[in-house]
Protein backbone atom coordinates (compact mmCIF):
# COMPACT_ATOMS: atom_id res chain seq x y z
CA UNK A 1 -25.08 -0.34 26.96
CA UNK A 2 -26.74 -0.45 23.53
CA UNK A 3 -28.93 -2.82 23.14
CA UNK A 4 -28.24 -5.42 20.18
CA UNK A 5 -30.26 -7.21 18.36
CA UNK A 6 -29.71 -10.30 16.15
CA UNK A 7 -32.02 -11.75 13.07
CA UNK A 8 -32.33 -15.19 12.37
CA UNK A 9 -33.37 -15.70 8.35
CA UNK A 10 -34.78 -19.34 7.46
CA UNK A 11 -38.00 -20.28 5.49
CA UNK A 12 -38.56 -22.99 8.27
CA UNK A 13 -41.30 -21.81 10.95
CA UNK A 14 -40.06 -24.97 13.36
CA UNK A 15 -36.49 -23.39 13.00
CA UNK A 16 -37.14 -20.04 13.63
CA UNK A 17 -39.60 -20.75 16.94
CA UNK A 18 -37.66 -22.86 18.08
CA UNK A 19 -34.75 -20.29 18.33
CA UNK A 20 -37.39 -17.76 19.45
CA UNK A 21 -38.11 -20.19 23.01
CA UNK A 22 -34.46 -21.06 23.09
CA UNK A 23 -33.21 -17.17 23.41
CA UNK A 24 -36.04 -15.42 24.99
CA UNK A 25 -34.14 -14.80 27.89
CA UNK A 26 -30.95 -13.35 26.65
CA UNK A 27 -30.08 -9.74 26.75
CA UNK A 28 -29.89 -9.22 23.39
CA UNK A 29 -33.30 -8.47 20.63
CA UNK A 30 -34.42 -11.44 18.90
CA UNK A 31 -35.58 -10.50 14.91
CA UNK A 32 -36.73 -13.68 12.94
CA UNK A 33 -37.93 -13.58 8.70
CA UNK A 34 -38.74 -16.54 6.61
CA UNK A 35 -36.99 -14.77 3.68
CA UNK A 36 -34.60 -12.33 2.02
CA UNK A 37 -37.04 -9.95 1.21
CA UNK A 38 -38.64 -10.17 4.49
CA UNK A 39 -35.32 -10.17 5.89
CA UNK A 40 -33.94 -6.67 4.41
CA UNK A 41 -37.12 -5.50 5.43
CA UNK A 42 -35.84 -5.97 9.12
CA UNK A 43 -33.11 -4.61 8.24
CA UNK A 44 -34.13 -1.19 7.29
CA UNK A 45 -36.25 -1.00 10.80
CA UNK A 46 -33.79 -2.12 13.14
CA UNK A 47 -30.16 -2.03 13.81
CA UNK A 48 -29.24 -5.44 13.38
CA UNK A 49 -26.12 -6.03 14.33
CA UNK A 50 -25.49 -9.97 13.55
CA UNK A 51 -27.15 -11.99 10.91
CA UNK A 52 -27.49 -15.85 10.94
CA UNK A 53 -28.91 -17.22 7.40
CA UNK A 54 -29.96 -20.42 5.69
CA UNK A 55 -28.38 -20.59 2.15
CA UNK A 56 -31.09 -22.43 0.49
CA UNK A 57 -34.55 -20.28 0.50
CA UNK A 58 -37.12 -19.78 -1.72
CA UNK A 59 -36.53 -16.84 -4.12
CA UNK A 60 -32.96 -15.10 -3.06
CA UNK A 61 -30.17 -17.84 -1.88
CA UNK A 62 -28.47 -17.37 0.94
CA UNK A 63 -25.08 -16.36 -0.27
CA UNK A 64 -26.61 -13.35 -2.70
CA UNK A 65 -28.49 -12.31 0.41
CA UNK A 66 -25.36 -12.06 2.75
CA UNK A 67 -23.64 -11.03 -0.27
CA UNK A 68 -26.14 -7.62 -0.31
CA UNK A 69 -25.61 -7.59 3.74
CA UNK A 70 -21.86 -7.24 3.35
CA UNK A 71 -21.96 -4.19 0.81
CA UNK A 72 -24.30 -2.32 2.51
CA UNK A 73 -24.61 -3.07 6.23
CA UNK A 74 -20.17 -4.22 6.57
CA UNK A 75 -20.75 -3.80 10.28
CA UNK A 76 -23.27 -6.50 10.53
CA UNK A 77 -21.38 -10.29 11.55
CA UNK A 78 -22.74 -12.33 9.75
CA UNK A 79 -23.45 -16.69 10.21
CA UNK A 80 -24.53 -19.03 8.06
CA UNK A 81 -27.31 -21.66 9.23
CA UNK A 82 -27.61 -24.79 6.95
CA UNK A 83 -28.32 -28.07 6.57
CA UNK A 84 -27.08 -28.37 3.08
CA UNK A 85 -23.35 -26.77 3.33
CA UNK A 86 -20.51 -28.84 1.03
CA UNK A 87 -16.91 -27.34 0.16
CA UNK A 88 -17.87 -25.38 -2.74
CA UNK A 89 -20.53 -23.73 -0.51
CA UNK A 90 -18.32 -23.30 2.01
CA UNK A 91 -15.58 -21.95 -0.34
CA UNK A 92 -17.66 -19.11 -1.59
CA UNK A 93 -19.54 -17.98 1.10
CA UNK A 94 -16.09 -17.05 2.37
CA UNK A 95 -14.66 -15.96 -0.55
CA UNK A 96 -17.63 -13.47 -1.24
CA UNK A 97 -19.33 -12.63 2.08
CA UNK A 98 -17.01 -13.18 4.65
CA UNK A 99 -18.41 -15.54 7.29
CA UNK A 100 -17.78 -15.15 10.89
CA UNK A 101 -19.20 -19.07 11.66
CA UNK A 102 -20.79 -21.72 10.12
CA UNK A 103 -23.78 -23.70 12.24
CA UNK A 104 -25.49 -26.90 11.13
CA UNK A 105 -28.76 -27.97 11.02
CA UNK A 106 -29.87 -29.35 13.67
CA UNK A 107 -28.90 -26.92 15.40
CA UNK A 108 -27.73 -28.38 19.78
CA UNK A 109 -29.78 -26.42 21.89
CA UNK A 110 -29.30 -28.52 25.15
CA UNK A 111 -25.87 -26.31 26.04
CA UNK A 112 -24.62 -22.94 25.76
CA UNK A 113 -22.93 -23.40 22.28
CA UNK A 114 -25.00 -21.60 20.40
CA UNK A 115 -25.44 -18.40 22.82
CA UNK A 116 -21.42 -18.25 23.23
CA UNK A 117 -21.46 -18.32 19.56
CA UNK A 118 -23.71 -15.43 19.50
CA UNK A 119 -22.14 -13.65 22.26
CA UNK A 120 -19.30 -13.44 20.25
CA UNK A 121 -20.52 -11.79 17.34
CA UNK A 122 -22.13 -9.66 18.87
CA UNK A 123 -18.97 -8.72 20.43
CA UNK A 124 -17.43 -8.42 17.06
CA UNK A 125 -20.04 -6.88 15.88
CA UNK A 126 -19.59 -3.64 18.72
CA UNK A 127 -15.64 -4.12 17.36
CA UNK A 128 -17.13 -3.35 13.92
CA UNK A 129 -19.24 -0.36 14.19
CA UNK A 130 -16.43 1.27 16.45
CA UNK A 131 -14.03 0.81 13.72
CA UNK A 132 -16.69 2.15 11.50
CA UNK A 133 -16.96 5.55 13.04
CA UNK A 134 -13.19 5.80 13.75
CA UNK A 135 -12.76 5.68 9.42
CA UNK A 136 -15.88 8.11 9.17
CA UNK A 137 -13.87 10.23 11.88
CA UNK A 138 -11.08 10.17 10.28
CA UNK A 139 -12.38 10.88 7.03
CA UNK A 140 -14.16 13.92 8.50
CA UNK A 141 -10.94 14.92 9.32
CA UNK A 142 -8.93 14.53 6.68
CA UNK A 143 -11.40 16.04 4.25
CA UNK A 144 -11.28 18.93 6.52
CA UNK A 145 -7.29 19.15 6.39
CA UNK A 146 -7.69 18.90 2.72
CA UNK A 147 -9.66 21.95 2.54
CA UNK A 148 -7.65 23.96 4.54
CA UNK A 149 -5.08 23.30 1.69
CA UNK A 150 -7.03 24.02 -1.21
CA UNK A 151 -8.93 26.88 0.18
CA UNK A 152 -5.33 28.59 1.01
CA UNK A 153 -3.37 27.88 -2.45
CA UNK A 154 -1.33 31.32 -2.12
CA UNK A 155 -0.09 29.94 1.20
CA UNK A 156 3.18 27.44 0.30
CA UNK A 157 3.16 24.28 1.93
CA UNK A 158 5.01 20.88 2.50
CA UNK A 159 3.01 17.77 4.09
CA UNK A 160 4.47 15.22 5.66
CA UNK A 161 3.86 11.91 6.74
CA UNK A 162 4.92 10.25 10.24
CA UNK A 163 8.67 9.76 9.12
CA UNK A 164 9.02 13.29 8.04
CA UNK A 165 8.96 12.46 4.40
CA UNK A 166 7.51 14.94 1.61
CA UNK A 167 4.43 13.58 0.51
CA UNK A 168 2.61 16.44 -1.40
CA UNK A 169 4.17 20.08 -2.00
CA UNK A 170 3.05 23.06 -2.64
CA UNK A 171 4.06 23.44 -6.63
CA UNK A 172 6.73 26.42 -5.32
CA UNK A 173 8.61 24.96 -3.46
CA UNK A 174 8.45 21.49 -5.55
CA UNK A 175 12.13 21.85 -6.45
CA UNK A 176 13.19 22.73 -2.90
CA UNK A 177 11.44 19.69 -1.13
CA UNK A 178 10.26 17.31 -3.77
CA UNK A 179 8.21 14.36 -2.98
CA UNK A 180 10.18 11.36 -1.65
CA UNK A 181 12.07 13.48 0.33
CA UNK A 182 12.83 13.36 3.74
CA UNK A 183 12.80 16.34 6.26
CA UNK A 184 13.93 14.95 8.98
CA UNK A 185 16.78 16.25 11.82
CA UNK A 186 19.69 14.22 11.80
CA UNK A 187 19.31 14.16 15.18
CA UNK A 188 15.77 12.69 14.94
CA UNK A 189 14.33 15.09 17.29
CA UNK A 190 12.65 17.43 14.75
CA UNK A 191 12.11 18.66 11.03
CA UNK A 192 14.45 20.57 8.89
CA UNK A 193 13.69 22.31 6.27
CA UNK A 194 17.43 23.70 4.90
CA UNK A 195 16.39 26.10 2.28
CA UNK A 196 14.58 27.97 4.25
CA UNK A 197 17.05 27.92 7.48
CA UNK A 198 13.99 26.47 9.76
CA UNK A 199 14.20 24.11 12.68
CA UNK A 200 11.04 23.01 13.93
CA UNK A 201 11.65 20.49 17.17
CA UNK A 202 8.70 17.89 17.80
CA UNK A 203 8.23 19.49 21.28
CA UNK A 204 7.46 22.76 19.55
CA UNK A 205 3.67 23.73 19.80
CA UNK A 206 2.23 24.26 16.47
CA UNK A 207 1.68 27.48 15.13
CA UNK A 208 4.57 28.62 17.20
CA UNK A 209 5.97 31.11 14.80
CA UNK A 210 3.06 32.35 12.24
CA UNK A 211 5.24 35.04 11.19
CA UNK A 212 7.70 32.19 9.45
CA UNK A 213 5.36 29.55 9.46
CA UNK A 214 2.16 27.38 10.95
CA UNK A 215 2.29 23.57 11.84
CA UNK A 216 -0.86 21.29 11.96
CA UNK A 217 -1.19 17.81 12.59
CA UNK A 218 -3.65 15.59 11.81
CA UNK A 219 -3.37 11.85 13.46
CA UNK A 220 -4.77 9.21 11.48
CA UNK A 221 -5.33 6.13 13.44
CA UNK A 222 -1.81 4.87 14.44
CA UNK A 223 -0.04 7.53 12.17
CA UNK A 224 -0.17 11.17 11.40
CA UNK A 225 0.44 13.77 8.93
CA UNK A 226 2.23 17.50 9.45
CA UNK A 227 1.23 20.23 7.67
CA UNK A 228 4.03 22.91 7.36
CA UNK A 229 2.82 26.29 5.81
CA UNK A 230 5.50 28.65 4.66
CA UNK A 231 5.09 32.65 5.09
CA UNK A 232 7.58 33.13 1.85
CA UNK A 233 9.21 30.49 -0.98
CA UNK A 234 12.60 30.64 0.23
């Protein structure tokens, strides 16, 4: 497994060593900074993947610095450590940066709270970065399926989304199947496309007849999108 790593962020030196002896034996990396700026420093040399900040420090406050966390690390879980937290604090540190927990000051280190705590961000954390690289993955993908469109414009096409509904056209056959549109069987068990007097069943491989036409599918997540390309207009 990956090791993860955690950084603590609080202008206190008590704080922050006394975290360092309380977690020195856990599995996960231990980062400490007495400030923002020292903080984001960390940040660019390790991958962090929970944060736990004061609010009030010297120079940038707390919520800014989560604030900056959010927009350009959104994998990172991120916990606010204060002595000093009132509603309106509260309000808008989860209005703006999203807060997985809130910890007081002082913190109980005589049980396991604060580890389980921990534990489970980190958890969410690993949830986070997976379902980062499943939307770059996916965008990959879909960028790709784009291209094969534009880079074939002579080629008609209809795409369509799960539910066998038009949802872009090729502008020649825009009358025949216009967006909105759905291409669906009436016996649910594959696509027709009337015009054109073609049947394509769901158990059909794609590409199964080039010499009418070429089916590609692209799943997205839960859903999916089918790309139909035409040999003539109709």
């Amino acid at each position: 497994m990956t090791p993860q790593n955690i950084l603590f962020v609080d202008d206190s030196p008590m704080v922050l060593s006394l975290l360092e002896r309380t977690l020195m034996q856990e599995t996960f990396t231990l980062h400490t900074a007495h400030t923002p700026k020292e903080a984001l420093q960390v940040l660019e040399k390790y991958p962090i993947d929970v944060v736990v900040s004061d609010l009030l420090m010297p120079g940038l406050d707390g919520i800014t610095f989560l604030r900056m966390i959010k927009k350009d690390y959104p994998y990172i879980v991120r916990i606010i450590l204060s002595g000093h937290l009132h509603t309106q604090s509260i309000l808008s540190a989860i209005n703006q940066v999203g807060v997985f927990r809130f910890l007081t000051k002082p913190l109980e280190l005589d049980d396991d709270t604060l580890k389980k705590i921990l534990y489970e961000a980190l958890d969410q954390a690993r949830l986070n970065r997976n379902s980062l690289y499943a939307d770059q993955n996916v965008a990959s993908d879909l960028s790709e399926f784009i291209n094969s469109i534009l880079n074939a414009p002579y080629r008609p096409y209809v795409l369509l989304n799960d539910q066998d509904i038009v949802t872009a056209v090729h502008i020649a056959l825009a009358e025949l199947y216009p967006v909105g549109c759905s291409l669906r069987h009436p016996a649910g068990e594959g696509i027709q496309l009337t015009p054109h007097s073609l049947y394509i069943p769901y158990e059909e491989p794609e590409s199964s007849d080039p010499d009418l036409y070429s089916l590609d599918t692209l799943t997205l997540g839960h859903s999916s999108l089918r790309l139909i390309r035409l040999s003539e207009i109709a």
